[in-house]
PDB file of N, CA and C in Angstrom:
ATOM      1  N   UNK A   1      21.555  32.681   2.406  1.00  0.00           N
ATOM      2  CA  UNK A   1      22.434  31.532   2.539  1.00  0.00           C
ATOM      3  C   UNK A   1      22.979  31.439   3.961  1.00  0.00           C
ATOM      4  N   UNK A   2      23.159  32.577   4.734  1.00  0.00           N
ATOM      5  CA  UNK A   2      23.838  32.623   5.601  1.00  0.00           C
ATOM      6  C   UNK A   2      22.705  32.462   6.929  1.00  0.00           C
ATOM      7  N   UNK A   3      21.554  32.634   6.481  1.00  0.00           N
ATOM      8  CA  UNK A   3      20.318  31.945   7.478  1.00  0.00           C
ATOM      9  C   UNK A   3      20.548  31.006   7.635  1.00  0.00           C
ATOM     10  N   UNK A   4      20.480  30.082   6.430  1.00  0.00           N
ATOM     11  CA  UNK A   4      20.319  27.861   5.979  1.00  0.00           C
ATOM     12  C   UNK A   4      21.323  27.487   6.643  1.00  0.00           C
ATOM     13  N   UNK A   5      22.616  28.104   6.496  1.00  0.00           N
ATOM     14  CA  UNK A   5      23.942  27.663   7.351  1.00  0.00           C
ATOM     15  C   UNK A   5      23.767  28.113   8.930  1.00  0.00           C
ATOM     16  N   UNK A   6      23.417  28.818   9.031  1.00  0.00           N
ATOM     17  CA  UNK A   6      22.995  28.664  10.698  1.00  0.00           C
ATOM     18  C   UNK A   6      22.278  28.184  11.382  1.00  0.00           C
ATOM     19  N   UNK A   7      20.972  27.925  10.802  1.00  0.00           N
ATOM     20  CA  UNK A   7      19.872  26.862  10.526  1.00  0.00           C
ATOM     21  C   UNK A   7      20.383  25.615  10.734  1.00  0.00           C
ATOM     22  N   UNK A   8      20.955  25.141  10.003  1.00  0.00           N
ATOM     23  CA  UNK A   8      21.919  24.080  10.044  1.00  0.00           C
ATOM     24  C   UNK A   8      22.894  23.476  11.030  1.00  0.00           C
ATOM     25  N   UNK A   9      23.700  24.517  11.657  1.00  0.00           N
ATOM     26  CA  UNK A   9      24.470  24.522  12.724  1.00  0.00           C
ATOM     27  C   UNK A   9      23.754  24.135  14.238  1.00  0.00           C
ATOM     28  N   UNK A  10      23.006  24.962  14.087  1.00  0.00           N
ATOM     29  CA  UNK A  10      21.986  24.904  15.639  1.00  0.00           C
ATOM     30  C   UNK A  10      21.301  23.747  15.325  1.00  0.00           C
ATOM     31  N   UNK A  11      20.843  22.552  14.421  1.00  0.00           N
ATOM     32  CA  UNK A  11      20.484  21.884  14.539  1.00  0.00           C
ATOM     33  C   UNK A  11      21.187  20.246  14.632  1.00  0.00           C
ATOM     34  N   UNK A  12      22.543  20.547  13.699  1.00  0.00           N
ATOM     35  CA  UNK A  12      23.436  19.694  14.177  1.00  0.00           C
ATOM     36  C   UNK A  12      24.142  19.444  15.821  1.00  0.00           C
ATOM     37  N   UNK A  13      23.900  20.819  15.825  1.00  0.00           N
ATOM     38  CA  UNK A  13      24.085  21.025  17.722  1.00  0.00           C
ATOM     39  C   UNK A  13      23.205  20.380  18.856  1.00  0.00           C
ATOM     40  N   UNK A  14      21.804  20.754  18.152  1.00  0.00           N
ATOM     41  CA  UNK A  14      21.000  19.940  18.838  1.00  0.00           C
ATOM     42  C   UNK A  14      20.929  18.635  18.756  1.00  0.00           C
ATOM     43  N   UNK A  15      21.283  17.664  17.450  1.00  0.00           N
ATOM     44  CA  UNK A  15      20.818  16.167  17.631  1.00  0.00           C
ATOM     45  C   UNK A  15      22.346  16.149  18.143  1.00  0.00           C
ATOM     46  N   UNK A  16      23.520  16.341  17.728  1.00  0.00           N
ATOM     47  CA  UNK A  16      24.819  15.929  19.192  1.00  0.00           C
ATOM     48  C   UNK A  16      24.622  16.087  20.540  1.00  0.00           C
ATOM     49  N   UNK A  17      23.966  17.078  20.749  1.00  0.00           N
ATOM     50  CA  UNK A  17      23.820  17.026  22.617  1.00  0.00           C
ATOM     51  C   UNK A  17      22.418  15.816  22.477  1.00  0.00           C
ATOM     52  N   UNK A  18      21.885  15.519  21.674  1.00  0.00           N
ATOM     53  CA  UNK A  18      20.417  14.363  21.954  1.00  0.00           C
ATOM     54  C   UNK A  18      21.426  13.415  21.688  1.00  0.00           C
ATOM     55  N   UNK A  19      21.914  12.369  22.863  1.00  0.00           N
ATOM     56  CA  UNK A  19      22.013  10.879  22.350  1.00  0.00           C
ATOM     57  C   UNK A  19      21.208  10.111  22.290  1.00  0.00           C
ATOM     58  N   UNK A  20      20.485  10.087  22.463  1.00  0.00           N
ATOM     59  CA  UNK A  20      19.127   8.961  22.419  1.00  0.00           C
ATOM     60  C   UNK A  20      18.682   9.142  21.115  1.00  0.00           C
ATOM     61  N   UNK A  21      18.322  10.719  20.704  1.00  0.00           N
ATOM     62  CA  UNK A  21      17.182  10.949  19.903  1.00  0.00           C
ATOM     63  C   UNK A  21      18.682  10.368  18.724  1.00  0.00           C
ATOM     64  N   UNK A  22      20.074  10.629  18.748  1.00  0.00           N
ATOM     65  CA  UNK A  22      20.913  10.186  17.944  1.00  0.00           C
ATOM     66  C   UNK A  22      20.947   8.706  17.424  1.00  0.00           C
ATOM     67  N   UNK A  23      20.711   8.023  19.073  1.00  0.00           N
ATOM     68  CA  UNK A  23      20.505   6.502  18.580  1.00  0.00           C
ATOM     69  C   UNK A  23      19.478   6.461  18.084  1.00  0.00           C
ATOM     70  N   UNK A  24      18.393   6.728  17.946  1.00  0.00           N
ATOM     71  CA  UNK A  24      17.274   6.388  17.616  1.00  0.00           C
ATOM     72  C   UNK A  24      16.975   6.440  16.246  1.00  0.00           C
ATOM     73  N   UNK A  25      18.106   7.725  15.798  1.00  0.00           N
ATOM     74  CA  UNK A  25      17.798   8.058  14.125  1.00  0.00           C
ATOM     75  C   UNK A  25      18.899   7.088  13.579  1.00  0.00           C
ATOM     76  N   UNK A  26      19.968   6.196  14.373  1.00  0.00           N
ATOM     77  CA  UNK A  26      20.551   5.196  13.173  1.00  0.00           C
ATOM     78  C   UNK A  26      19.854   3.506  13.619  1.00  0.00           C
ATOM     79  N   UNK A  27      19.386   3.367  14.477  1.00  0.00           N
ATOM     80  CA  UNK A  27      19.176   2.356  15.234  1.00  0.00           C
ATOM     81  C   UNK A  27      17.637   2.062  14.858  1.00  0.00           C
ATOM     82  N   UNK A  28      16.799   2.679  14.744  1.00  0.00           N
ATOM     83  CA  UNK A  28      15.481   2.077  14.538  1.00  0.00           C
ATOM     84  C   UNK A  28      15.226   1.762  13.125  1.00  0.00           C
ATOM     85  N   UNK A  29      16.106   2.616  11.682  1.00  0.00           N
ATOM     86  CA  UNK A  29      15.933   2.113  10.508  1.00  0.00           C
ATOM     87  C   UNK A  29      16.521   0.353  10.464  1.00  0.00           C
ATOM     88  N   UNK A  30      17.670   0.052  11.260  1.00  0.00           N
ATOM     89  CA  UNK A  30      18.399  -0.809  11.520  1.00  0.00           C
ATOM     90  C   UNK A  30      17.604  -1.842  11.812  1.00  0.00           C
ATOM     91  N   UNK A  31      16.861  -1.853  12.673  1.00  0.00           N
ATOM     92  CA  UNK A  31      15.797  -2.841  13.574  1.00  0.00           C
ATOM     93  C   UNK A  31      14.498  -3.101  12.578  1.00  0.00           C
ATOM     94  N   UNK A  32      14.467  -1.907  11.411  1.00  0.00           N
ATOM     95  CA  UNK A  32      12.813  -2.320  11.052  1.00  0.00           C
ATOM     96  C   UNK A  32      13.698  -2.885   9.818  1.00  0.00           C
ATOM     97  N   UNK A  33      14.492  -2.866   9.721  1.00  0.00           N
ATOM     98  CA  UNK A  33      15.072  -4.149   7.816  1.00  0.00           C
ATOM     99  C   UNK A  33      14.916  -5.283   8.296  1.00  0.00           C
ATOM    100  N   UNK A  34      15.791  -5.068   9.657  1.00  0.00           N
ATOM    101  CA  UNK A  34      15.902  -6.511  10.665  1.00  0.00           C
ATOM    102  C   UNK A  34      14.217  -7.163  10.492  1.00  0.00           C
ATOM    103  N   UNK A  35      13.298  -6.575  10.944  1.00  0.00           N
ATOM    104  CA  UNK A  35      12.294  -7.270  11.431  1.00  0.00           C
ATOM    105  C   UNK A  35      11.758  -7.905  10.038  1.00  0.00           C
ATOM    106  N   UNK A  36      11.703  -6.427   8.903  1.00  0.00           N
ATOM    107  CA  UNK A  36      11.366  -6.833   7.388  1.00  0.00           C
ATOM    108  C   UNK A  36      11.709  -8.339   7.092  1.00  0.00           C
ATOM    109  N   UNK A  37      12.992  -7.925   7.067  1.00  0.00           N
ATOM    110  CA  UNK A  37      13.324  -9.133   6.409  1.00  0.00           C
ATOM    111  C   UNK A  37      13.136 -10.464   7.073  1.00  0.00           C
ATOM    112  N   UNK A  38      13.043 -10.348   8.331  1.00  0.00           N
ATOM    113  CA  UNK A  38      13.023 -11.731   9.105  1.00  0.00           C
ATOM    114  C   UNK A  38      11.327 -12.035   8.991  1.00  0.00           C
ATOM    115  N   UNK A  39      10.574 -11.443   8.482  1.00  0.00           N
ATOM    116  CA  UNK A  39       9.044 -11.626   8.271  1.00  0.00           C
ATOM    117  C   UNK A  39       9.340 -11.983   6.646  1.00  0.00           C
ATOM    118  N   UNK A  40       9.786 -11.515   5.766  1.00  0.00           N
ATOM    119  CA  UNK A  40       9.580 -12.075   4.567  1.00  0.00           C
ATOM    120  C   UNK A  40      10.436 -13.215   4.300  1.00  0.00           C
ATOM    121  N   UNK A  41      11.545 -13.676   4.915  1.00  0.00           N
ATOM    122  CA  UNK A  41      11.440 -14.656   5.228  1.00  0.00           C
ATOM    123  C   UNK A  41      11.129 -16.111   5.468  1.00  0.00           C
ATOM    124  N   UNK A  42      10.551 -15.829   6.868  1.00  0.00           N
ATOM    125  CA  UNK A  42       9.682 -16.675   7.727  1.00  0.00           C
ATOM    126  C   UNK A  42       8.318 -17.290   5.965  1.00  0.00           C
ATOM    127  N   UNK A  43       7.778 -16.199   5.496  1.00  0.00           N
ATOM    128  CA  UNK A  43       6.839 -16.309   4.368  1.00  0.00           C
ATOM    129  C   UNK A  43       6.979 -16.836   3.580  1.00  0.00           C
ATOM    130  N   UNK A  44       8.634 -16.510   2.967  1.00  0.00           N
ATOM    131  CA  UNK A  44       8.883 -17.364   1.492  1.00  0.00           C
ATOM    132  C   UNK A  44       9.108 -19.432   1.908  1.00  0.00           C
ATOM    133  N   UNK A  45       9.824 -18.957   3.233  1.00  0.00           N
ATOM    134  CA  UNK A  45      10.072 -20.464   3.575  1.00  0.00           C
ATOM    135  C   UNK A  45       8.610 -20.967   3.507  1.00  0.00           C
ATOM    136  N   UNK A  46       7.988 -20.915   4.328  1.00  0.00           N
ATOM    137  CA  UNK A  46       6.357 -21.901   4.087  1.00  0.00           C
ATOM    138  C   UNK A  46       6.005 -21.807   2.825  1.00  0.00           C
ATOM    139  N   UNK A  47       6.021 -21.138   1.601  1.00  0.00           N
ATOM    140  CA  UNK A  47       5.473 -21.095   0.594  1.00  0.00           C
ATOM    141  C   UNK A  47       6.557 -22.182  -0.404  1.00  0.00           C
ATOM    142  N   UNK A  48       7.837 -22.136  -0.210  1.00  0.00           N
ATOM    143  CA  UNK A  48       8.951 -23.001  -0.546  1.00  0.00           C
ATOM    144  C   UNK A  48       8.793 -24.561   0.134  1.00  0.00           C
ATOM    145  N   UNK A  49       8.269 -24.622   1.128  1.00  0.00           N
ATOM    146  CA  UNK A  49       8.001 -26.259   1.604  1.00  0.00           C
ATOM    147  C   UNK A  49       7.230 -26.571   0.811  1.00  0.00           C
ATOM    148  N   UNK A  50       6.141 -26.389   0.516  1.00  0.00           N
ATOM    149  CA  UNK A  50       5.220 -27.328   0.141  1.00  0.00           C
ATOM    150  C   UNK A  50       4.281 -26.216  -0.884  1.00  0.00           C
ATOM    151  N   UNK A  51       4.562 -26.134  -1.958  1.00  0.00           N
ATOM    152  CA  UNK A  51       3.739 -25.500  -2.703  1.00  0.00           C
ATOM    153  C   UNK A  51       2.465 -25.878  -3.592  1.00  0.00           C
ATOM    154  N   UNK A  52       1.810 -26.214  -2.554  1.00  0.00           N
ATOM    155  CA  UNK A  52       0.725 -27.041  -3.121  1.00  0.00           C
ATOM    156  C   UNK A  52      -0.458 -25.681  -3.549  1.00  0.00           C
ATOM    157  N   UNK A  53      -1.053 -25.842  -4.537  1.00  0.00           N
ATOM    158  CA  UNK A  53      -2.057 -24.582  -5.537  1.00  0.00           C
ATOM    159  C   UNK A  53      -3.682 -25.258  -5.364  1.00  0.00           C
ATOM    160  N   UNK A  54      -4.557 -24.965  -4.506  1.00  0.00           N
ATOM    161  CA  UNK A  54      -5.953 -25.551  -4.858  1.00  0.00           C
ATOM    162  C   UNK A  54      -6.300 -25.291  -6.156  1.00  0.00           C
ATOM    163  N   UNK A  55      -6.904 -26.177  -7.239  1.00  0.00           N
ATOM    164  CA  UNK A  55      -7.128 -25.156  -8.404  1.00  0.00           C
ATOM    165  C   UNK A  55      -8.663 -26.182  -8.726  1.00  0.00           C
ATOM    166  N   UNK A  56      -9.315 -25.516  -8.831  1.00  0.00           N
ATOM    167  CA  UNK A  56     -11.038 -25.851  -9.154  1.00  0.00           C
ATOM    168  C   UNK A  56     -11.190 -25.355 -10.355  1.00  0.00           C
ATOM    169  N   UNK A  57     -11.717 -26.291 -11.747  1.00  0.00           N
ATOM    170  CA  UNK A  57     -11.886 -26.385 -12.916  1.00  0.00           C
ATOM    171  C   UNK A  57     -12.877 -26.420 -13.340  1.00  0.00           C
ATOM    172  N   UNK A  58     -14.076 -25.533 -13.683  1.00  0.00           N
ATOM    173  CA  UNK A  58     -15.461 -25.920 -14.240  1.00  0.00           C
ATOM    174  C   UNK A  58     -15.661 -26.371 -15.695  1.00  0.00           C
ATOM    175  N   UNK A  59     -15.969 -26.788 -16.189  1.00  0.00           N
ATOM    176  CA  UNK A  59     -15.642 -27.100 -17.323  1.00  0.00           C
ATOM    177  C   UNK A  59     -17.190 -27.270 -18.158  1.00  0.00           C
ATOM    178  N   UNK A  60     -18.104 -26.226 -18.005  1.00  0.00           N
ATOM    179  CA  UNK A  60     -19.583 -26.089 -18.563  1.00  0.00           C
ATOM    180  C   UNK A  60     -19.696 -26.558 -20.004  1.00  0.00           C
ATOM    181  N   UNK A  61     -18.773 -26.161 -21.000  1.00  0.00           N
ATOM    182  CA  UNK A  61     -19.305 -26.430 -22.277  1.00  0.00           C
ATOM    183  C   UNK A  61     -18.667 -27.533 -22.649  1.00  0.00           C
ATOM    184  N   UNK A  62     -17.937 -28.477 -22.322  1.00  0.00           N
ATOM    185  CA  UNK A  62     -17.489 -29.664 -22.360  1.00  0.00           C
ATOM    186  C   UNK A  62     -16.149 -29.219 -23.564  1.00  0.00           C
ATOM    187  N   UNK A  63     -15.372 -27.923 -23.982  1.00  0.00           N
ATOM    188  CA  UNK A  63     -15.125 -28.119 -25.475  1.00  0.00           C
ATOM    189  C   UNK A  63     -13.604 -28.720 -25.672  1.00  0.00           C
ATOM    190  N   UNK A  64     -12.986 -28.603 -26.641  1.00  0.00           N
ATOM    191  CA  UNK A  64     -11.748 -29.141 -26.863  1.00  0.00           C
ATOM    192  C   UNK A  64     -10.609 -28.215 -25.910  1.00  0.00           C
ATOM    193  N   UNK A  65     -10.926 -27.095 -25.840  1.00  0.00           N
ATOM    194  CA  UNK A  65     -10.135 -26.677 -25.162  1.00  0.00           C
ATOM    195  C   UNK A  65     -10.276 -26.299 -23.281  1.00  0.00           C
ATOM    196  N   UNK A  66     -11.013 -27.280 -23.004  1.00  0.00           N
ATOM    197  CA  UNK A  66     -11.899 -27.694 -21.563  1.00  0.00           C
ATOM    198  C   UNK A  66     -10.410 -28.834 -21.504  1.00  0.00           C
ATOM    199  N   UNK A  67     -10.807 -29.436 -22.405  1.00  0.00           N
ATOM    200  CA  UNK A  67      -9.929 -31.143 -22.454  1.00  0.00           C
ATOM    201  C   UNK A  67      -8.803 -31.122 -22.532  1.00  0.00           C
ATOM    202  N   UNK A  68      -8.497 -29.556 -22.802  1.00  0.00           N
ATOM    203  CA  UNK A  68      -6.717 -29.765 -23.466  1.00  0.00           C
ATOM    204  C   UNK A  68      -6.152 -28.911 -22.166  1.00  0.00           C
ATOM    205  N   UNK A  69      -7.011 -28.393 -21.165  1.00  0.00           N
ATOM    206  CA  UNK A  69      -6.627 -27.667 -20.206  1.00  0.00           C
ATOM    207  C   UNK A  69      -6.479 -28.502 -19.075  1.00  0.00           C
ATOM    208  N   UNK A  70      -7.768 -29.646 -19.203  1.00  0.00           N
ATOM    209  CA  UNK A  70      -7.365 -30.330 -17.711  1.00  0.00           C
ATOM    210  C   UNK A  70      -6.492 -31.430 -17.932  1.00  0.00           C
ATOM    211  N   UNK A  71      -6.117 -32.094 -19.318  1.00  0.00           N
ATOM    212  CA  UNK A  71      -4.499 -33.200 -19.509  1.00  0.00           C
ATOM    213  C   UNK A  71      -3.786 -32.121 -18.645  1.00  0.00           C
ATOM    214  N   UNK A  72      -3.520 -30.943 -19.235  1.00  0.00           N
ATOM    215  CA  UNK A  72      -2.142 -30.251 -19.143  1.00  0.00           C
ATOM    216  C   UNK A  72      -2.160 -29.968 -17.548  1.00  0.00           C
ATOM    217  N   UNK A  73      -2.878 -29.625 -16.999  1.00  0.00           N
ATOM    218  CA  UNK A  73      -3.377 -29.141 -15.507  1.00  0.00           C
ATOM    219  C   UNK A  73      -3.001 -30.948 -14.835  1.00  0.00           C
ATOM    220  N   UNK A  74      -3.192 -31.858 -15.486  1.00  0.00           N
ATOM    221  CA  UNK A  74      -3.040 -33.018 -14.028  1.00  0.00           C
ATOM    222  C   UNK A  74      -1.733 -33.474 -14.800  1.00  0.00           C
ATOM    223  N   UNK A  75      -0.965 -33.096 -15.140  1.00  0.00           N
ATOM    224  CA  UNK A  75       0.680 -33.306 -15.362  1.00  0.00           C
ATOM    225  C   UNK A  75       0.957 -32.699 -13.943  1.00  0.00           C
ATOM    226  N   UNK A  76       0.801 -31.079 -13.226  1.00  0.00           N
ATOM    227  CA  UNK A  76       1.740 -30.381 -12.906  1.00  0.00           C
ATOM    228  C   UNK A  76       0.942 -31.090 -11.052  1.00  0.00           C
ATOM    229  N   UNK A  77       2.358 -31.361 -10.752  1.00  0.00           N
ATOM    230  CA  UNK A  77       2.420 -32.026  -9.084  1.00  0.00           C
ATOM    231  C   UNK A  77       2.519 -31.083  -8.449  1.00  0.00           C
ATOM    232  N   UNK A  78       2.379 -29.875  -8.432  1.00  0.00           N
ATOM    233  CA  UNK A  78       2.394 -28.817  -7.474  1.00  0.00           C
ATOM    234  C   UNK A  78       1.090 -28.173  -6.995  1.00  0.00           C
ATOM    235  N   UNK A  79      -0.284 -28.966  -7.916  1.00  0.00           N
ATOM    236  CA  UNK A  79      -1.242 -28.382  -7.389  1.00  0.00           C
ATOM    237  C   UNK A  79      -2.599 -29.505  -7.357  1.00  0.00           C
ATOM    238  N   UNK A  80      -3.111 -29.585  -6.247  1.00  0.00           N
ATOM    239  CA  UNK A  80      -3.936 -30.386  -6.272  1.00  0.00           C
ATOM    240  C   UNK A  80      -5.086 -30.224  -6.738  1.00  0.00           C
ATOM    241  N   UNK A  81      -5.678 -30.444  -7.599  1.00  0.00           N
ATOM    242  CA  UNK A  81      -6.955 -30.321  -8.928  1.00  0.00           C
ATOM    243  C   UNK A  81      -8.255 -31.141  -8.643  1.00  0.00           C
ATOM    244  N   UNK A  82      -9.441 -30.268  -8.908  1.00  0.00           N
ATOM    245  CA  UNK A  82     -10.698 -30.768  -9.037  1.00  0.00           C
ATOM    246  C   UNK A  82     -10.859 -30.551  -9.739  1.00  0.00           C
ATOM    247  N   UNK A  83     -11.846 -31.449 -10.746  1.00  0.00           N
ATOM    248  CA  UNK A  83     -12.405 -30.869 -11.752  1.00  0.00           C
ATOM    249  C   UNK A  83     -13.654 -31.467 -12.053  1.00  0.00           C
ATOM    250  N   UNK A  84     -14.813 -30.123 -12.478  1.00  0.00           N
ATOM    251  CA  UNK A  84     -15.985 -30.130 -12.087  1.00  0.00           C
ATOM    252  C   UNK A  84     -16.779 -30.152 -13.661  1.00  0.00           C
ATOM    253  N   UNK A  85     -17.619 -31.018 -13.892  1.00  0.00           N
ATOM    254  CA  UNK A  85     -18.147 -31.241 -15.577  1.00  0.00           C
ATOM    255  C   UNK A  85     -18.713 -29.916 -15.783  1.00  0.00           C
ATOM    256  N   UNK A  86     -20.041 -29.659 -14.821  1.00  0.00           N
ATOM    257  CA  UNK A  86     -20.829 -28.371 -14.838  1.00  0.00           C
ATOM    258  C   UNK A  86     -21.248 -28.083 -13.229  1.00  0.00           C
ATOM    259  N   UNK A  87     -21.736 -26.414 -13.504  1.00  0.00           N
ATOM    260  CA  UNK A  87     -22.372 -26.570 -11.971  1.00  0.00           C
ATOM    261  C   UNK A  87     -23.785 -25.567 -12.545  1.00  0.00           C
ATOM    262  N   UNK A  88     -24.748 -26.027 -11.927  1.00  0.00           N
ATOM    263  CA  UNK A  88     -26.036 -25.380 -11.972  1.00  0.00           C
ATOM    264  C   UNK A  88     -26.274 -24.642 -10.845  1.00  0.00           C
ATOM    265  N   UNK A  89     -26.551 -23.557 -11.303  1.00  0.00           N
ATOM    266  CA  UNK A  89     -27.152 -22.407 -10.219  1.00  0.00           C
ATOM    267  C   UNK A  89     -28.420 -22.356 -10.405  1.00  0.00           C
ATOM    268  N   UNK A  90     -28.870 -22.639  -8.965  1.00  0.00           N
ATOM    269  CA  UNK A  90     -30.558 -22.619  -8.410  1.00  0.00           C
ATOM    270  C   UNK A  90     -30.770 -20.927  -9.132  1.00  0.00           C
ATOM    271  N   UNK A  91     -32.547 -20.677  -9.194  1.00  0.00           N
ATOM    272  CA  UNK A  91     -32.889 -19.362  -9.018  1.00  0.00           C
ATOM    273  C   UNK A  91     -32.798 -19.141  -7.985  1.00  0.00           C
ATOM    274  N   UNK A  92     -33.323 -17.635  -7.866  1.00  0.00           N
ATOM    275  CA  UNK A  92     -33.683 -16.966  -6.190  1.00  0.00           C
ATOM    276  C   UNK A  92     -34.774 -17.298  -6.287  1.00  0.00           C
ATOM    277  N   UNK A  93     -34.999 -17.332  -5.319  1.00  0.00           N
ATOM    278  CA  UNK A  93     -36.642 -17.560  -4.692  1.00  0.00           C
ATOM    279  C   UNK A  93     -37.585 -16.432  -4.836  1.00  0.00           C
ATOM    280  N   UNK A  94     -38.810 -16.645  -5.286  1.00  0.00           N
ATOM    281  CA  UNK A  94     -39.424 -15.410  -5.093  1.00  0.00           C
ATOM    282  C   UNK A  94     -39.652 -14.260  -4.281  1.00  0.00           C
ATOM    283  N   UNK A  95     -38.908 -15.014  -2.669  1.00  0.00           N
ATOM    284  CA  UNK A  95     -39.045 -14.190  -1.345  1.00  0.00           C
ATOM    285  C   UNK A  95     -37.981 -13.093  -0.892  1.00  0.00           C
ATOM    286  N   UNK A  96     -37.111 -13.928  -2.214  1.00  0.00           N
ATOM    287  CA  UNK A  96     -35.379 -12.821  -1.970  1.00  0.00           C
ATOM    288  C   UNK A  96     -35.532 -11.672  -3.037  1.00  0.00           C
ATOM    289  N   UNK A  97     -36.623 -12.282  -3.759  1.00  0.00           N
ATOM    290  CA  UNK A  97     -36.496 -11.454  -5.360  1.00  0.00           C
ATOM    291  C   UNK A  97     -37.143  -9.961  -4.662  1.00  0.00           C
ATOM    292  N   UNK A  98     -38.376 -10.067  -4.269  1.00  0.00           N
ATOM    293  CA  UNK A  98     -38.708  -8.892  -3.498  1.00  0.00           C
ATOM    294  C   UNK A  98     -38.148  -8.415  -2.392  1.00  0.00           C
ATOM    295  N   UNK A  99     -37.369  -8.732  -1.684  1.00  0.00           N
ATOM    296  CA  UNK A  99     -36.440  -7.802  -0.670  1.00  0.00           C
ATOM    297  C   UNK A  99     -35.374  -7.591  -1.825  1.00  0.00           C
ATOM    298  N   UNK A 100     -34.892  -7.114  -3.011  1.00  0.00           N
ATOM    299  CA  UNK A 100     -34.092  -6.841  -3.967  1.00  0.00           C
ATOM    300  C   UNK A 100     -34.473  -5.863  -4.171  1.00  0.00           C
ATOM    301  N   UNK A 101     -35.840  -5.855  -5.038  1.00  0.00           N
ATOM    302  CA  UNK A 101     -36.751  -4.850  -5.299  1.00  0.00           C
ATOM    303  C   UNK A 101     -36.248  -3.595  -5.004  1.00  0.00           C
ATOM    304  N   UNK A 102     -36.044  -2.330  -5.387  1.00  0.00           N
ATOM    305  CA  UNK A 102     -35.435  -0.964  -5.058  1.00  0.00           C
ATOM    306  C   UNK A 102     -37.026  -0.255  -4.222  1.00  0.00           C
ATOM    307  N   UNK A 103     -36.618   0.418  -3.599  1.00  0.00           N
ATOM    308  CA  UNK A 103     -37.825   1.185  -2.602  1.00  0.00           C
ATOM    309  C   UNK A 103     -37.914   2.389  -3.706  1.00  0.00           C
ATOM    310  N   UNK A 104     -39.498   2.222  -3.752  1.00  0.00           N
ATOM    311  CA  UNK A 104     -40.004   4.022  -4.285  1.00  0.00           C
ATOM    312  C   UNK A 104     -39.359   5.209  -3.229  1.00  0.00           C
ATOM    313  N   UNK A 105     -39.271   5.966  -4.201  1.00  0.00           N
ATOM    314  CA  UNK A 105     -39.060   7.100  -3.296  1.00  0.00           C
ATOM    315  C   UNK A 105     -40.019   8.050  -2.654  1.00  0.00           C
ATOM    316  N   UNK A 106     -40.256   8.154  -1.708  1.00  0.00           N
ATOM    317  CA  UNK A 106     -41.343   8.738  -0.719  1.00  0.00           C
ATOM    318  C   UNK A 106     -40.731  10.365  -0.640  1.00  0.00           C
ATOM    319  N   UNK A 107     -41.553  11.468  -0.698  1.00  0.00           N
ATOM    320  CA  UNK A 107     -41.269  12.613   0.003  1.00  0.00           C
ATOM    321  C   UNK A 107     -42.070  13.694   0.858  1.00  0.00           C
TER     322      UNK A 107
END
């Protein structure tokens, strides 16, 4: 015990004779909330102007609940909406299909 307490002493000794290294240990936590917060911020405000949502709707099987999603979706004015009946995906080409292909293993 009587190590930790001396331990202790000589090191409180040392950051009092450091003023700098003193400012530095109340002063830089100080400066990084500062900066924190002035960045989250700056973030919420642009997201608070204008909260506009891209939202893209595929709607492949045409079903009742396709229909009951996009009424409810073009009520809400906060997001500007497409909405797409179906989309067809091309194949690959036969020329991509073989650079796919896995390599034999050679030894």
């Amino acid at each position: 015990m009587r190590t930790y307490l001396s331990v202790c002493r000589k090191e409180m000794l040392l950051l009092l004779r450091d003023k700098a290294g003193l400012a530095m240990l109340f002063i830089m936590p100080m400066v990084l909330i500062l900066i924190s917060s002035l960045m989250q911020e700056s973030g919420w405000g642009e997201l608070t102007k204008d909260p506009k949502v891209d939202l893209l709707f595929v709607d492949n099987d045409d079903d009742s609940l396709g229909y009951k999603i996009r009424n409810d979706c073009s009520i809400i004015s906060a997001a500007s909406l497409v909405f797409i009946a179906s989309i067809t995906i091309p194949p690959i080409a036969i020329t991509h299909q073989k650079h796919c292909q896995p390599r034999p293993i050679t030894r």
